[in-house]
Protein backbone atom coordinates (compact mmCIF):
# COMPACT_ATOMS: atom_id res chain seq x y z
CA UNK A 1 -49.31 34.90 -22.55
CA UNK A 2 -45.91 33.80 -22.97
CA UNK A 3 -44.15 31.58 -20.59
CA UNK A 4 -42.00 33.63 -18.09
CA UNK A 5 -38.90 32.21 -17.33
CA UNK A 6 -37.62 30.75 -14.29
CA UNK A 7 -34.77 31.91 -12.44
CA UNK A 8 -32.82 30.35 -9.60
CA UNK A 9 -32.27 31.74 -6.19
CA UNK A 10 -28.32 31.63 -6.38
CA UNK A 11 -27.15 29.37 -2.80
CA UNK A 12 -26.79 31.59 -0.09
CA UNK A 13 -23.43 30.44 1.51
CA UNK A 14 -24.84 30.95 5.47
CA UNK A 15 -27.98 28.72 4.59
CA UNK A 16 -25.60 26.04 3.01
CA UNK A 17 -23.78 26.31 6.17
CA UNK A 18 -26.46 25.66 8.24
CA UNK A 19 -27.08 22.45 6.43
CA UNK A 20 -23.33 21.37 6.97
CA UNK A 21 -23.97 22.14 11.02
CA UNK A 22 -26.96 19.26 10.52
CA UNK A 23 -24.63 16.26 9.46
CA UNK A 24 -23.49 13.88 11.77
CA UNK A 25 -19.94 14.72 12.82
CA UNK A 26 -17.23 11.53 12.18
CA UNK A 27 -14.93 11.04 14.92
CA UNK A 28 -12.02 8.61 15.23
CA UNK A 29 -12.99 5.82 18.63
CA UNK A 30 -10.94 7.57 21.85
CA UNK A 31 -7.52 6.24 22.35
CA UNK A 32 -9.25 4.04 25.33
CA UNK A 33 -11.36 1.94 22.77
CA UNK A 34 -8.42 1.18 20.16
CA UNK A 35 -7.70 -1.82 20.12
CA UNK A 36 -4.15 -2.57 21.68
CA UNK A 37 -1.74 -4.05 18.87
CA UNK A 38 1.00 -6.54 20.13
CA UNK A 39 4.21 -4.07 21.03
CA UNK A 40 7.56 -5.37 20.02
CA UNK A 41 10.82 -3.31 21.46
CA UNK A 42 13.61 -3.57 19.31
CA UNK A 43 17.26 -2.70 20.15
CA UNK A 44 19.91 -1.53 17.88
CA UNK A 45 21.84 -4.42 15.49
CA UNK A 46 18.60 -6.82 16.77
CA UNK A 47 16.85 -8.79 13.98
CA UNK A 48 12.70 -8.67 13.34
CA UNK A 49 10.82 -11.11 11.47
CA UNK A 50 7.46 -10.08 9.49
CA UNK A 51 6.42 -13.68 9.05
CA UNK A 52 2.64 -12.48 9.18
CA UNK A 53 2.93 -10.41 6.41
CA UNK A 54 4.56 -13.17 4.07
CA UNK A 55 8.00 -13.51 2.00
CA UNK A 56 8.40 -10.35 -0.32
CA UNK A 57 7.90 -10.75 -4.12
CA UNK A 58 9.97 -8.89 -6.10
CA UNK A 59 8.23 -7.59 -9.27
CA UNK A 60 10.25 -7.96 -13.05
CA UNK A 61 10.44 -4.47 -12.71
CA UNK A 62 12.12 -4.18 -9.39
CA UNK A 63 9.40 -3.00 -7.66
CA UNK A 64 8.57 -5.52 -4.15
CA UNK A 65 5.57 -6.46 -3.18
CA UNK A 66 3.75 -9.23 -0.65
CA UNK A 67 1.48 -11.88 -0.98
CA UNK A 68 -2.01 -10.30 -0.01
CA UNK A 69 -4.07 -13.52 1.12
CA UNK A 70 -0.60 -14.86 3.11
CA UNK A 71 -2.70 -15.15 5.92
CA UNK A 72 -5.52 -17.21 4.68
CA UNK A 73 -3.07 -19.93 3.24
CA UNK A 74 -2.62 -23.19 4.62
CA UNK A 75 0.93 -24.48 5.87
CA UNK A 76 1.39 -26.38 2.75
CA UNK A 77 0.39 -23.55 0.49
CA UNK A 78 2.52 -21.23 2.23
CA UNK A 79 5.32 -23.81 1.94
CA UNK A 80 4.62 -24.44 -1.99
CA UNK A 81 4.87 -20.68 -2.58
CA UNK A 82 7.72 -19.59 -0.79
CA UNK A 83 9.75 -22.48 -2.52
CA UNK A 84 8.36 -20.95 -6.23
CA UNK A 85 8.94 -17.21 -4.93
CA UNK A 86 12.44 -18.17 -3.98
CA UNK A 87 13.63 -19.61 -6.89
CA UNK A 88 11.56 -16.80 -8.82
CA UNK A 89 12.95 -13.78 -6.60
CA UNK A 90 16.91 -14.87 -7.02
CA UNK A 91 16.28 -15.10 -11.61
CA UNK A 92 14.52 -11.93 -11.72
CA UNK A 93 16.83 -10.24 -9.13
CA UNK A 94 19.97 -11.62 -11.02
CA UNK A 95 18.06 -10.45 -14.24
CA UNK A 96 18.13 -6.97 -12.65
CA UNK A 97 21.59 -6.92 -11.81
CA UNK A 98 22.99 -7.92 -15.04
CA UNK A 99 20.43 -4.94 -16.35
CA UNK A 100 21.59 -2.29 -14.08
CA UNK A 101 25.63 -3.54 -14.94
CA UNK A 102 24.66 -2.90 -18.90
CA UNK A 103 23.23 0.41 -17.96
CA UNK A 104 26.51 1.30 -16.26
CA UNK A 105 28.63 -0.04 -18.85
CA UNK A 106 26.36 2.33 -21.70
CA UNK A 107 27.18 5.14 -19.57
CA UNK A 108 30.76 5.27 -18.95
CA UNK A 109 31.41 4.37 -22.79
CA UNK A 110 29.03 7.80 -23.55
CA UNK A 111 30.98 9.73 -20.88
């Protein structure tokens, strides 16, 4: 006798829904057991620093960008690379300029 093949019960869409219903739900903590983040009020024309996040890096692209492990430096590292990133931020941003003034040059001659 010849092997009869097997078929497959297609999923019934109520029994897969059933087994959704057994899952743990996820739920976000309620707002009471956030933790409660330092507040800063700022007024308009006032000046904020984000020395916790680190100087910004700006990319040879022109994209910006921050140090990720800032936090985990010591003094003197953090010290060392702000003094490279400085000098490193003003070529490449002066590099940028002087590309975006020969862009604008190439167009108004092809206008």
């Amino acid at each position: 006798m010849e092997d009869e093949p097997t078929v497959e019960k297609a999923a019934d869409p109520e029994e897969e829904e059933g087994k959704k219903d057994k899952r743990p739900m996820l739920a976000l903590p309620a707002p009471s057991d956030a933790k409660r983040s330092e507040t800063n009020t700022l007024k308009l024309g006032e000046n904020v620093k984000f020395d916790k996040l680190g100087p910004v890096v700006i990319n040879s692209d022109g994209t910006i960008s921050r140090i990720a492990n800032w936090d985990k430096m010591t003094e003197t590292e953090k010290e060392t690379t702000y003094r490279v990133l400085v000098k490193r931020n003003n070529l490449r941003r002066k590099r940028l300029l002087e590309q975006q003034e020969k862009s604008k040059q190439k167009l108004n001659e092809n206008s």
